[in-house]
N, C-alpha and C. Protein backbone atom coordinates (compact mmCIF):
# COMPACT_ATOMS: atom_id res chain seq x y z
N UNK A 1 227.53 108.03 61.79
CA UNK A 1 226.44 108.23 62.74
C UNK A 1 226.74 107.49 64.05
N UNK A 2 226.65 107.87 65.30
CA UNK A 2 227.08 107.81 66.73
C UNK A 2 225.71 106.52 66.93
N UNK A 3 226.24 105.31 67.47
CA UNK A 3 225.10 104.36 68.02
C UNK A 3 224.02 105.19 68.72
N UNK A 4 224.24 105.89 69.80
CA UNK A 4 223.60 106.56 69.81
C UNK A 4 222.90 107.77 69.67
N UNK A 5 222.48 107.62 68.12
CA UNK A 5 222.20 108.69 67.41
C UNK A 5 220.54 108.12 67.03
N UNK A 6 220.00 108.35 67.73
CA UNK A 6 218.17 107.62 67.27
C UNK A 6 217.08 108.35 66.78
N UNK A 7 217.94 109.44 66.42
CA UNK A 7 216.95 110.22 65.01
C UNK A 7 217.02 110.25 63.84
N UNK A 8 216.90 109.02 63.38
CA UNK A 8 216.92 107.85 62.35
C UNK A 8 215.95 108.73 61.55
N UNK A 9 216.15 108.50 60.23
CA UNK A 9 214.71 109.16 59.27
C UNK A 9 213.28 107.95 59.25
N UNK A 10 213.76 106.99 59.81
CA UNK A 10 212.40 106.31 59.75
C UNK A 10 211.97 106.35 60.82
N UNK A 11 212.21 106.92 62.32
CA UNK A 11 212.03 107.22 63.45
C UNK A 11 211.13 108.35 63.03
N UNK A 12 211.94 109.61 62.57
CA UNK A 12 211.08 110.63 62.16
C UNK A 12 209.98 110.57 61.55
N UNK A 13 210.08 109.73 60.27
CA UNK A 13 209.19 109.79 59.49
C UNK A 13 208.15 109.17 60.37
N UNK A 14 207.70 108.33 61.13
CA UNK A 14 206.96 107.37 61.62
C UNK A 14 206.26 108.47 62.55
N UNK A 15 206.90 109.02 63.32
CA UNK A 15 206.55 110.02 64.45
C UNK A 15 206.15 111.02 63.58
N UNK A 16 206.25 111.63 62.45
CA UNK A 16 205.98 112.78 61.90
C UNK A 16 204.75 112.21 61.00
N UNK A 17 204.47 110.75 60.72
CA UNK A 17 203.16 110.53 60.11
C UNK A 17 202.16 110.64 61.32
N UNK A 18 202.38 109.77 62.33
CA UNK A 18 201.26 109.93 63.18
C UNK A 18 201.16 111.42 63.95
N UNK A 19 201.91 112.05 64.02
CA UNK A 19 201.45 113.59 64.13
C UNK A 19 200.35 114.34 63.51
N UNK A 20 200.53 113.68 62.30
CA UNK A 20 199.83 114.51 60.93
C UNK A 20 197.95 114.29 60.99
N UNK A 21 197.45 114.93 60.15
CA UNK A 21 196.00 114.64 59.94
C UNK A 21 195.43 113.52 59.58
N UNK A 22 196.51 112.76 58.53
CA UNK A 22 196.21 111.50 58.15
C UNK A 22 195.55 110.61 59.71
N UNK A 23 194.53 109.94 58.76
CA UNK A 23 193.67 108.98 59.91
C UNK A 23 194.87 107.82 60.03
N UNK A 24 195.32 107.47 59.59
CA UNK A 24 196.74 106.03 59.73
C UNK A 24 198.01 107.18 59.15
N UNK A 25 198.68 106.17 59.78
CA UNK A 25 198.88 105.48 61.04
C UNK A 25 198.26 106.04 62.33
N UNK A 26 197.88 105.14 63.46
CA UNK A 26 196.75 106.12 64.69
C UNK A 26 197.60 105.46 65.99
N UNK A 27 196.44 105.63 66.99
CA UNK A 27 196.71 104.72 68.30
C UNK A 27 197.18 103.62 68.33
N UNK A 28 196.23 102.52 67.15
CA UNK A 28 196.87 101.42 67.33
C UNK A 28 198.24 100.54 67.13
N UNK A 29 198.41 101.45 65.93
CA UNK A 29 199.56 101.07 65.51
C UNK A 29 200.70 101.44 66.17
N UNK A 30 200.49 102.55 67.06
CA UNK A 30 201.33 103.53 68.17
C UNK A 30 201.41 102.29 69.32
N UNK A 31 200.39 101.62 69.61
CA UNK A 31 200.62 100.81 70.68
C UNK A 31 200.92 99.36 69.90
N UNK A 32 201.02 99.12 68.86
CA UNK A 32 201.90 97.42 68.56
C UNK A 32 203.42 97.91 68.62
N UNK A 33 203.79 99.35 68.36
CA UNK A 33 205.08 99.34 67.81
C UNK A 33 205.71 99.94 69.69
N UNK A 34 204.30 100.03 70.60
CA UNK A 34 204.99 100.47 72.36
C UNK A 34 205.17 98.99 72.56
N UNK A 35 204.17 98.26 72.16
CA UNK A 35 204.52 96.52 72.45
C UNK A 35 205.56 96.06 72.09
N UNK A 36 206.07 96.38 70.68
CA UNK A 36 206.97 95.80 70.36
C UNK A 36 208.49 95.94 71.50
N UNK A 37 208.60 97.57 71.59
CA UNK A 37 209.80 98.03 72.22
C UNK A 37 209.60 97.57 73.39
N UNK A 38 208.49 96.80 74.06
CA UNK A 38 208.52 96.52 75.56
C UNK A 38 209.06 94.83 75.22
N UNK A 39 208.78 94.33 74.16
CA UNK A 39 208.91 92.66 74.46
C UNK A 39 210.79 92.42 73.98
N UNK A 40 211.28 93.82 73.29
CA UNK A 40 212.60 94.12 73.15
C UNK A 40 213.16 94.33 74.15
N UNK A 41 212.82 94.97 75.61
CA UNK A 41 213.50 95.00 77.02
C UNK A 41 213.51 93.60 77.66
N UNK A 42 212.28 93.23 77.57
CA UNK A 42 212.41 91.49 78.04
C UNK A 42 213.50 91.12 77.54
N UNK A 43 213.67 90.99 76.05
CA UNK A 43 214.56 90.09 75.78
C UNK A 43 215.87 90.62 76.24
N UNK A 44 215.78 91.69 76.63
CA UNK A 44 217.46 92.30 77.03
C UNK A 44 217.90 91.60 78.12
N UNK A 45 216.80 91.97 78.81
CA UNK A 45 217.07 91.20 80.09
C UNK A 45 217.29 89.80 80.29
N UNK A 46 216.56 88.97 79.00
CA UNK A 46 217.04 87.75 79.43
C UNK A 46 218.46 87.56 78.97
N UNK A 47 218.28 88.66 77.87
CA UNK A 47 220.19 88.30 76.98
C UNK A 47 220.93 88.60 77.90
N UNK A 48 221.05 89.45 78.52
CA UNK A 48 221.88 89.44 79.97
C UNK A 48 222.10 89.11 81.10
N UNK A 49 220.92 87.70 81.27
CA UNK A 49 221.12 86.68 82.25
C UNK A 49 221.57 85.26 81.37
N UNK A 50 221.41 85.29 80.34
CA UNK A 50 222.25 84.00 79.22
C UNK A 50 223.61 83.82 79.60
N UNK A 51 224.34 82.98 79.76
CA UNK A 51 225.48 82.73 79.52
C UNK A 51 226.41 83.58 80.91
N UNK A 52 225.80 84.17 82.22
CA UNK A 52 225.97 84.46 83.46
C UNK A 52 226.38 83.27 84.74
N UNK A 53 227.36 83.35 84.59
CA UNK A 53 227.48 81.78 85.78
C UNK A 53 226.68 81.58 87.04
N UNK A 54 226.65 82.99 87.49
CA UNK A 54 225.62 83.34 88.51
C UNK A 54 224.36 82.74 87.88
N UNK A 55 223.99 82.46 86.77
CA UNK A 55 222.17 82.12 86.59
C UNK A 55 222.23 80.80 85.72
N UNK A 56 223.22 80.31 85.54
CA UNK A 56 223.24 78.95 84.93
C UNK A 56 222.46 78.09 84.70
N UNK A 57 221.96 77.95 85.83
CA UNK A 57 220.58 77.13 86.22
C UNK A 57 219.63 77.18 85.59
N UNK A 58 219.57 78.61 84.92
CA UNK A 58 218.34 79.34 84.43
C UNK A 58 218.31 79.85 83.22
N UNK A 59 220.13 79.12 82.62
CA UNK A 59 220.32 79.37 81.17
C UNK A 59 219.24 78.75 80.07
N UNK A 60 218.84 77.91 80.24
CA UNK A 60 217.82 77.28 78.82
C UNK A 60 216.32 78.59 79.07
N UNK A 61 215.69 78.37 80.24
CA UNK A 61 214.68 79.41 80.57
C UNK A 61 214.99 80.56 80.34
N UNK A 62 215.95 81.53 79.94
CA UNK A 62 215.92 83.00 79.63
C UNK A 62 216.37 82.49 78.24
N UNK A 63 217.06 81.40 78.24
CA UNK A 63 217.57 81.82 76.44
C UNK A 63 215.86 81.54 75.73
N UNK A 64 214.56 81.21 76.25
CA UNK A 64 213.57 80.38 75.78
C UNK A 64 213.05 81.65 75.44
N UNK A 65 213.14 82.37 77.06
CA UNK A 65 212.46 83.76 76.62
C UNK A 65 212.85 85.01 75.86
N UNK A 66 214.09 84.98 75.32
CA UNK A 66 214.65 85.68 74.54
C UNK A 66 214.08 85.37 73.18
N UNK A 67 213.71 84.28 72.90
CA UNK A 67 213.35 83.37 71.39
C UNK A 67 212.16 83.97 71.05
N UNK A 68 211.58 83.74 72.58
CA UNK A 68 210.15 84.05 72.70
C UNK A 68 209.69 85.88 72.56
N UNK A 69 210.45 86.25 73.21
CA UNK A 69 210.41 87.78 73.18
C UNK A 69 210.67 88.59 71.72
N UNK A 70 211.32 87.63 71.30
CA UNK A 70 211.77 88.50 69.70
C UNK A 70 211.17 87.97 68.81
N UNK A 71 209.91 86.70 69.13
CA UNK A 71 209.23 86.32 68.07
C UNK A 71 207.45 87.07 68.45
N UNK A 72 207.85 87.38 69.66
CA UNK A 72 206.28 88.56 69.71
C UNK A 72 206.76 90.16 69.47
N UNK A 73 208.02 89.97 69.28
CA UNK A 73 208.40 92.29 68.95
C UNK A 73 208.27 91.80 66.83
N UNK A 74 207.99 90.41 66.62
CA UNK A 74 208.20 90.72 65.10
C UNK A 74 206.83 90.60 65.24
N UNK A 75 205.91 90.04 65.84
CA UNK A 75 204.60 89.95 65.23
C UNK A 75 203.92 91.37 65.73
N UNK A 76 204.10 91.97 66.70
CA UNK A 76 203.72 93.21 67.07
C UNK A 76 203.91 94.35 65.86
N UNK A 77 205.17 93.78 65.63
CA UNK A 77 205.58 94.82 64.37
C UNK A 77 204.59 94.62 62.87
N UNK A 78 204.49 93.50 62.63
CA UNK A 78 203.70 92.92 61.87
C UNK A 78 201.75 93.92 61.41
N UNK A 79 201.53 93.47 63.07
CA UNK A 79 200.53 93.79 63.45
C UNK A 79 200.38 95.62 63.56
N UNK A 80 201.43 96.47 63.52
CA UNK A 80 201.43 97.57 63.53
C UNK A 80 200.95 98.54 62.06
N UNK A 81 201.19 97.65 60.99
CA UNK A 81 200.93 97.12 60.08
C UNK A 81 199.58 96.89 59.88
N UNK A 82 199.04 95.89 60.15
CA UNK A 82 197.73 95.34 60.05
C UNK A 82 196.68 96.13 60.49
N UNK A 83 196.57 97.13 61.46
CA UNK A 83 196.56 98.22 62.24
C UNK A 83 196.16 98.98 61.52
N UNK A 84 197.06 99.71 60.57
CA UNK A 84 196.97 101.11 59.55
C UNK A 84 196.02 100.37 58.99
N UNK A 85 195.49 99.48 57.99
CA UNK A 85 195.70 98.62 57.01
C UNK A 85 193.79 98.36 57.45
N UNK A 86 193.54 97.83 58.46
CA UNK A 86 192.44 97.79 58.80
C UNK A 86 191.82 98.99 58.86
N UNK A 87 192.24 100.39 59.73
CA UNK A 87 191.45 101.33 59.48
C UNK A 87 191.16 102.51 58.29
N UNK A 88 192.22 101.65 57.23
CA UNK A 88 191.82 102.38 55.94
C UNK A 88 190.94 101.50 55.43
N UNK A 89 190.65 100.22 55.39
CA UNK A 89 189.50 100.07 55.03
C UNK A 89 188.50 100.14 55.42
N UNK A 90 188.12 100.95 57.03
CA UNK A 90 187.10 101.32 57.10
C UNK A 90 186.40 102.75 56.24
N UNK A 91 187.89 103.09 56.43
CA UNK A 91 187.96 104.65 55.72
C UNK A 91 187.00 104.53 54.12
N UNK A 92 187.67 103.73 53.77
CA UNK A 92 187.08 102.96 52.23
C UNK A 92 185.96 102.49 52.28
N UNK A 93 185.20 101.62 53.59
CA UNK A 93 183.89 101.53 52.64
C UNK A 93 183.00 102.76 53.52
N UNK A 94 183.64 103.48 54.17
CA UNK A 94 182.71 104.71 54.07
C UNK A 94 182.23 105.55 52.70
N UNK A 95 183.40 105.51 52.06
CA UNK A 95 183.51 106.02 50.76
C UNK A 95 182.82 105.77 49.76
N UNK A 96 182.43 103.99 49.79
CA UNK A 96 181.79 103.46 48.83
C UNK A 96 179.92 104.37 48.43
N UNK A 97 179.66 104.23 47.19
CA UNK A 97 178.37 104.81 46.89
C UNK A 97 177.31 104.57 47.94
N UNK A 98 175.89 105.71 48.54
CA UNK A 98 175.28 105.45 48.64
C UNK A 98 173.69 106.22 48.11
N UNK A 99 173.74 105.70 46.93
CA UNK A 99 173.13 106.25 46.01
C UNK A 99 171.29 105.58 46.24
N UNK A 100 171.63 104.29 45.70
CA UNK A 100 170.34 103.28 45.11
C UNK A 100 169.74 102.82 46.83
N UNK A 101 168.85 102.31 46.74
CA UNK A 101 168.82 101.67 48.45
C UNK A 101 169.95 99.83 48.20
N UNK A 102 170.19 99.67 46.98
CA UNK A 102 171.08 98.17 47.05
C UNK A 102 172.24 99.00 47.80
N UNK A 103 172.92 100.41 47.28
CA UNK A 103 174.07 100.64 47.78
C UNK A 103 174.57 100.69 48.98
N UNK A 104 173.14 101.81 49.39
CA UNK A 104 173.41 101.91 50.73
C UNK A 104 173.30 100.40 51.89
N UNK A 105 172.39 99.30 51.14
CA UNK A 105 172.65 98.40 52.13
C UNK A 105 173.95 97.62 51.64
N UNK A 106 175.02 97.37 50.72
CA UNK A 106 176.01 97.06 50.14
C UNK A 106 177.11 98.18 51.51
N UNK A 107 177.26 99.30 51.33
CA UNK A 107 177.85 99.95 52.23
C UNK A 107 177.58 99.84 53.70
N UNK A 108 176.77 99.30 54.10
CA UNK A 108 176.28 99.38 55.48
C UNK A 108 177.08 98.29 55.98
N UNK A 109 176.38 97.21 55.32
CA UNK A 109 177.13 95.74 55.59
C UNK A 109 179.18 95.47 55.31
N UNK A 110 179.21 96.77 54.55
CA UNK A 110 180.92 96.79 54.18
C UNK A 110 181.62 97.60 55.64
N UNK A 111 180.79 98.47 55.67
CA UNK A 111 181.32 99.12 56.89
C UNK A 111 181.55 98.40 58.37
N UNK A 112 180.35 97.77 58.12
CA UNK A 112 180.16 96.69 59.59
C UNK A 112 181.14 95.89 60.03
N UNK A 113 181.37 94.98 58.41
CA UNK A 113 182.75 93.92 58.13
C UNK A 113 183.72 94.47 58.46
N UNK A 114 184.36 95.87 58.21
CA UNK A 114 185.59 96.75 58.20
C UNK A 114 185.64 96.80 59.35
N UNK A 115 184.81 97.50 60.71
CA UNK A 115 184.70 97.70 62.08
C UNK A 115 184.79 96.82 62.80
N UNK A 116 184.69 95.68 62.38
CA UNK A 116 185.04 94.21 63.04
C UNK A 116 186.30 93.94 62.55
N UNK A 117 186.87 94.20 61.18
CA UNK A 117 187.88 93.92 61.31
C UNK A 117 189.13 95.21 62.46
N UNK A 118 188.36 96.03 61.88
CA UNK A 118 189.50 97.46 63.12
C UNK A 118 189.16 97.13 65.24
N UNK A 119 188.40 96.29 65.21
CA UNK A 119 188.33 95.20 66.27
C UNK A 119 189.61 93.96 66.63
N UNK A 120 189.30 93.19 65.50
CA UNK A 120 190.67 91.90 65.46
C UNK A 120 191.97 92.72 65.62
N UNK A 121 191.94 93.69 64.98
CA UNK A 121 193.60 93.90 64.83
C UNK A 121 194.53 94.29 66.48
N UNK A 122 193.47 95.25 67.15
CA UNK A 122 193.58 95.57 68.30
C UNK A 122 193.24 94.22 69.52
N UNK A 123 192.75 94.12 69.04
CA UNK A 123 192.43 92.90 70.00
C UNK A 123 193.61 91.79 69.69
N UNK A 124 194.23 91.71 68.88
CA UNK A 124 195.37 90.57 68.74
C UNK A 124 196.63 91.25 69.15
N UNK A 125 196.69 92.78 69.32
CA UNK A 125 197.81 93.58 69.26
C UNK A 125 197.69 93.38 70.77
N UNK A 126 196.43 93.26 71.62
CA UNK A 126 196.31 92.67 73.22
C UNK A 126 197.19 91.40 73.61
N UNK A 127 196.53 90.84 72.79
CA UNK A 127 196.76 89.09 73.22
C UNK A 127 198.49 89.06 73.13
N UNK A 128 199.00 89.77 71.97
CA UNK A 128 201.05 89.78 72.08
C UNK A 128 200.74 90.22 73.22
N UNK A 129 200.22 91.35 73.74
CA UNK A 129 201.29 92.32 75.15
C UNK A 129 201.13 91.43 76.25
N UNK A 130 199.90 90.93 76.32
CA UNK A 130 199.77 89.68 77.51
C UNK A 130 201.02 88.93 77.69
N UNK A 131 201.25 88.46 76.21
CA UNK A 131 202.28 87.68 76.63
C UNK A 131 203.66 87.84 76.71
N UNK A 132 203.66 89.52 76.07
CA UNK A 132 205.38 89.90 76.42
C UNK A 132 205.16 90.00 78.34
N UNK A 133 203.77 90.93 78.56
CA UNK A 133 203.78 90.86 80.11
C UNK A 133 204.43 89.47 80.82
N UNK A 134 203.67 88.27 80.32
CA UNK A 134 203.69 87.13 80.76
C UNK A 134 205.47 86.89 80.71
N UNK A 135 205.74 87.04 79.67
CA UNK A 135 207.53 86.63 79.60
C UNK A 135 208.40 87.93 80.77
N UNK A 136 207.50 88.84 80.52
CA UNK A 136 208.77 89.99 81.61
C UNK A 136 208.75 89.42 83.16
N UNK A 137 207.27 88.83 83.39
CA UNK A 137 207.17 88.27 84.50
C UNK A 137 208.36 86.99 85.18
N UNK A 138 208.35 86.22 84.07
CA UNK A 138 209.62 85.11 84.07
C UNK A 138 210.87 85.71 84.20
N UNK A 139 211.24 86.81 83.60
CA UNK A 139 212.11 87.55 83.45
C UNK A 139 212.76 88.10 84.21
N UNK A 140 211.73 88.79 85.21
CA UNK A 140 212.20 89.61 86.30
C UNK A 140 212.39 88.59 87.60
N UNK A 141 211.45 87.44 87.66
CA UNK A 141 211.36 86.25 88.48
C UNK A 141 213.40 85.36 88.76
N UNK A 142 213.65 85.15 87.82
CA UNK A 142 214.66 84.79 87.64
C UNK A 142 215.88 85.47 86.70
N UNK A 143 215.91 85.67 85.87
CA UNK A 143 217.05 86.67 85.73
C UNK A 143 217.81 87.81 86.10
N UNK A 144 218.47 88.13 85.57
CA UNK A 144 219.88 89.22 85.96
C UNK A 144 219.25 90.22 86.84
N UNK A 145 219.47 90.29 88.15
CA UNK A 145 219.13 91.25 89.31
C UNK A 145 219.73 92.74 88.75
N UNK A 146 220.92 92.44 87.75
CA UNK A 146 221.70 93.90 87.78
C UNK A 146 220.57 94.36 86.54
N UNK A 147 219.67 93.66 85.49
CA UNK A 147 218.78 94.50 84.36
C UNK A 147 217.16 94.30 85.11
N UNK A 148 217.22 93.96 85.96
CA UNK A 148 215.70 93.87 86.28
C UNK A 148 214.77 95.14 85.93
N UNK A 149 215.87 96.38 85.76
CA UNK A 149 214.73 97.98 85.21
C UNK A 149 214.32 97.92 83.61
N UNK A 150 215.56 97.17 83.05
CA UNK A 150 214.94 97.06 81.71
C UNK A 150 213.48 95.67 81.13
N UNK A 151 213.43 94.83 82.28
CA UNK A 151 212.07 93.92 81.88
C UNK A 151 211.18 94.58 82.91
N UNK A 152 210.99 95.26 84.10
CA UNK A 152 210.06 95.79 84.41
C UNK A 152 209.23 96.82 83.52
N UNK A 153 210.80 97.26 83.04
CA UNK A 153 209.91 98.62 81.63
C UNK A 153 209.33 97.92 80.51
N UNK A 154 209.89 96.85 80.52
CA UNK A 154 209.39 96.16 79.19
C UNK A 154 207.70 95.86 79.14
N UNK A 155 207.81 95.64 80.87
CA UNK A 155 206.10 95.10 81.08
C UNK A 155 205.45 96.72 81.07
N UNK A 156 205.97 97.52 81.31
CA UNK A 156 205.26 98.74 81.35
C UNK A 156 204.98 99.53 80.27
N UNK A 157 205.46 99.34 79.26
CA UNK A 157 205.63 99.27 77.49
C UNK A 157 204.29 98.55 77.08
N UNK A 158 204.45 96.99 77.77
CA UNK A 158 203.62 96.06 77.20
C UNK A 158 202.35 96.89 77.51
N UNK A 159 201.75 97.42 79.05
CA UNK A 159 200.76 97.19 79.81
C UNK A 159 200.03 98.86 79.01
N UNK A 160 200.77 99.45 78.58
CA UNK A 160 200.49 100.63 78.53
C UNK A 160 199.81 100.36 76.97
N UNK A 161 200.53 99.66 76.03
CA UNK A 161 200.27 99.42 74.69
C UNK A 161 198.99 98.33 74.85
N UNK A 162 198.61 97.71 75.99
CA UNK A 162 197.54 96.96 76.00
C UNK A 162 196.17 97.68 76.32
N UNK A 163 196.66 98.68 77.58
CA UNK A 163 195.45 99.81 77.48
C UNK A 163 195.23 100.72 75.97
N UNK A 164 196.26 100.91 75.80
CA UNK A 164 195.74 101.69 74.47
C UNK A 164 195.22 101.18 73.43
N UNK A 165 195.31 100.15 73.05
CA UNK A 165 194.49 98.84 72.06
C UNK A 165 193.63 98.90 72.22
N UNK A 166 193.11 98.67 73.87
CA UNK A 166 191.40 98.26 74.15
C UNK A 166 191.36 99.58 73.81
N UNK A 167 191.21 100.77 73.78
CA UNK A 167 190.55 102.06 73.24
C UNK A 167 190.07 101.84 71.86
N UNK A 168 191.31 101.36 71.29
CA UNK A 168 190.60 101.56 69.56
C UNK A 168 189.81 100.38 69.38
N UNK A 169 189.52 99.27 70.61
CA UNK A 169 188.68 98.09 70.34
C UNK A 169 187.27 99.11 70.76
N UNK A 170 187.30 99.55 71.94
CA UNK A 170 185.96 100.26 72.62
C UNK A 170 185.41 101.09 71.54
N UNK A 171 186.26 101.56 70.49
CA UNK A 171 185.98 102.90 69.97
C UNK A 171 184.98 102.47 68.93
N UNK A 172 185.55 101.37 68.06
CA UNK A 172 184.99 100.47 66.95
C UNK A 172 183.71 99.70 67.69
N UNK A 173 183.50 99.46 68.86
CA UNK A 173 182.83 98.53 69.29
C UNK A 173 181.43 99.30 69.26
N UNK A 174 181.61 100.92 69.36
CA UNK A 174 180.72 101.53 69.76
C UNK A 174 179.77 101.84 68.22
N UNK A 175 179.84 101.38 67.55
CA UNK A 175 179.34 101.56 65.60
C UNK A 175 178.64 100.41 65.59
N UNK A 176 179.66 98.80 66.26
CA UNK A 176 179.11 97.80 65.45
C UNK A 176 177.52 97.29 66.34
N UNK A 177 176.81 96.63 64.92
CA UNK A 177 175.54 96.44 65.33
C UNK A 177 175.03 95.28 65.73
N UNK A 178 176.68 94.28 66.01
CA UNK A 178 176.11 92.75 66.07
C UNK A 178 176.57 92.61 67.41
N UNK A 179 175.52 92.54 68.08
CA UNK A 179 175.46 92.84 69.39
C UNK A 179 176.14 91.51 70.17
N UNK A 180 176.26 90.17 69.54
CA UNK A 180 177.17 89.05 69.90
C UNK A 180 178.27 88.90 69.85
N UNK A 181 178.69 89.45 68.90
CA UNK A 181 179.91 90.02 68.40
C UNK A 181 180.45 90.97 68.87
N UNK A 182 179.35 92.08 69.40
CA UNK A 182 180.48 93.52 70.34
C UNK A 182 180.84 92.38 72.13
N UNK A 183 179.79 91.52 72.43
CA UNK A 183 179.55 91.15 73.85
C UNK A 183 180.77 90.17 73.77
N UNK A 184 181.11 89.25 73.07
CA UNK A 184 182.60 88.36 72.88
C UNK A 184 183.39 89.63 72.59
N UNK A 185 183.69 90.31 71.57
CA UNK A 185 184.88 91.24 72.05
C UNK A 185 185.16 91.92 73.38
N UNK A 186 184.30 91.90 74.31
CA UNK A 186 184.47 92.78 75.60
C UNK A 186 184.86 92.16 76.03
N UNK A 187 184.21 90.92 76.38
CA UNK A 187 184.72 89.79 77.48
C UNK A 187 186.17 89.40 77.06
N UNK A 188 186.62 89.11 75.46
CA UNK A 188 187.95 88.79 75.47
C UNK A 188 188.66 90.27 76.04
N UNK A 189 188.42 91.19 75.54
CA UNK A 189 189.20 92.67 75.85
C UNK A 189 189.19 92.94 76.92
N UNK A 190 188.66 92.56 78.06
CA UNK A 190 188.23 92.62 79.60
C UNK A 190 189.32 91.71 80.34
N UNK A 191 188.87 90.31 79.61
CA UNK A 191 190.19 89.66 80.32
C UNK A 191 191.20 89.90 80.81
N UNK A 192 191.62 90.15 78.96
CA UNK A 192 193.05 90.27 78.53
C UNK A 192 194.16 91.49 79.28
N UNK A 193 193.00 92.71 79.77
CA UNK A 193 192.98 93.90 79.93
C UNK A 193 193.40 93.18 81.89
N UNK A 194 192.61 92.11 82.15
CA UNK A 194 193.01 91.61 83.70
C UNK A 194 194.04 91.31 84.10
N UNK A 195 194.34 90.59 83.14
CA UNK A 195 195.18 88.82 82.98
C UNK A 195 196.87 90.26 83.11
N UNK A 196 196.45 91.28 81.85
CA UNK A 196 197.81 92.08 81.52
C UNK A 196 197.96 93.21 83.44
N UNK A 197 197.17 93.40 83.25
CA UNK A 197 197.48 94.43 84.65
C UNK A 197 197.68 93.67 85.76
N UNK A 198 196.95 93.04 86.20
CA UNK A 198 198.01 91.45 87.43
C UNK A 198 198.57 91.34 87.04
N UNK A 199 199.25 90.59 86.23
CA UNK A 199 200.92 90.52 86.21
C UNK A 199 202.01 91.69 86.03
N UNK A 200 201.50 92.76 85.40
CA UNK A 200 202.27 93.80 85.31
C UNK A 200 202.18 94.36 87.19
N UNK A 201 201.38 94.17 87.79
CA UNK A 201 201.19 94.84 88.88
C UNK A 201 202.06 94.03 89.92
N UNK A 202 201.92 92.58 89.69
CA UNK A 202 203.33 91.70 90.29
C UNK A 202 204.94 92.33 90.17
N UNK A 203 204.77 92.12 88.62
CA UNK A 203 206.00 92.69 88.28
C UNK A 203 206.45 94.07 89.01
N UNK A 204 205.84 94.84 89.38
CA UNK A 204 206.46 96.13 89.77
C UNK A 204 206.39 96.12 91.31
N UNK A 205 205.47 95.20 91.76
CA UNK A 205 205.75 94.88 93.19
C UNK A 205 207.11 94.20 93.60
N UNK A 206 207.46 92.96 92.54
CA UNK A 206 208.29 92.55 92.83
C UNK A 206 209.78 93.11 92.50
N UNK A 207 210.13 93.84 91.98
CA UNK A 207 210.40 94.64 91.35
C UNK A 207 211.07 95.62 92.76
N UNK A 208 210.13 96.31 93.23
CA UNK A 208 210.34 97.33 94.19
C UNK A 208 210.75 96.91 95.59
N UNK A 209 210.43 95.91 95.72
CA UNK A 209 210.96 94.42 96.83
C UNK A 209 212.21 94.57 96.99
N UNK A 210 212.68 94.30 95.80
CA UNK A 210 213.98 93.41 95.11
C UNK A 210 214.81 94.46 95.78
N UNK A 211 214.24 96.16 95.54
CA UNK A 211 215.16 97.12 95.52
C UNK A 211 215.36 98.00 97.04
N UNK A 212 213.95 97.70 97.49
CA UNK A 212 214.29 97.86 99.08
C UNK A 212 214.58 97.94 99.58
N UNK A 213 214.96 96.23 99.32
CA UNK A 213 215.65 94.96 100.84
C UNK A 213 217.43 95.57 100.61
């Protein structure tokens, strides 16, 4: 098989589950595994300002973010995971009996728990892309002028997989009934949703600067 040969059967298979009817794998998990491949360009980029005589200076700081970059593409991956995993158990306590009036309030309260959890998962699948954003930013700041397209994409991977998260947070948010609980998820998902598009919006400014001049 040719290195570059990337129609891998678990490529397929992955792309050919989320095609399908099945409720999981969905969006979210579609955007930990866009996160992941964006915090994998960061690290390219820093691997290719490592050990550059031209960036010497700046060898401990990209090798930091390389460490750093490949310890948020495993938790993204992780979390892609956690993802499916959460919205089958919402799937499940839909399922559960609602027969007796104990059941139906037994199911109500299961469902609620489940929708908060299909909340966390997306909302943590945010908080990685922030910070692959945050590392592409360092990235493109100081490292290798000749890969600067592969950590700009990386942030654009990140930024895109961070909008798509907050969807499946908004989506879940719109069921749950604990109204303190939907108002702290916004405000963190609002932030995060800030904090990620400024810096991604640096990044591509600076970025287009670079290529100008």
């Amino acid at each position: 098989m040719s290195d570059h040969d990337f129609k891998s059967p678990s490529v397929e298979m992955f792309l050919g589950r989320l095609s399908s009817d099945a409720p999981t794998p969905g969006g979210g998990t579609a955007a930990a595994v866009t996160g992941a491949m964006g915090a994998s360009l960061v690290a390219m980029l820093a691997n290719l300002t490592v050990g550059r005589k031209k960036y010497e200076a700046n060898e401990e700081l990209m090798q930091a973010v390389a460490d750093q970059a490949a310890d948020e593409r495993a938790r993204l991956l992780e979390l892609a995971a956690d993802d499916a995993a959460a919205y089958d158990a919402v799937g499940a306590a839909f399922k559960l009996a609602k027969e007796s009036d104990e059941e139906k309030a037994q199911r109500s309260e299961a469902i609620q728990e489940a929708l908060k959890g299909a909340c966390e998962t997306p909302l943590a699948i945010m908080e990685r892309c922030v910070e692959v954003i945050a590392l592409a930013k360092t990235a493109v700041q100081y490292g290798n002028k000749n890969a600067l397209s592969d950590g700009a994409a990386g942030a654009e991977f990140a930024r895109s997989a961070l909008r798509v998260a907050s969807y499946n947070v908004k989506i879940n948010l719109g069921s749950i009934k604990d109204a303190e609980y939907a108002k702290n998820a916004r405000t963190r998902m609002d932030e995060m949703d800030y904090m990620g598009a400024n810096a991604a919006t640096w990044i591509d400014s600076r970025v287009n600067e670079i290529w100008s001049s």
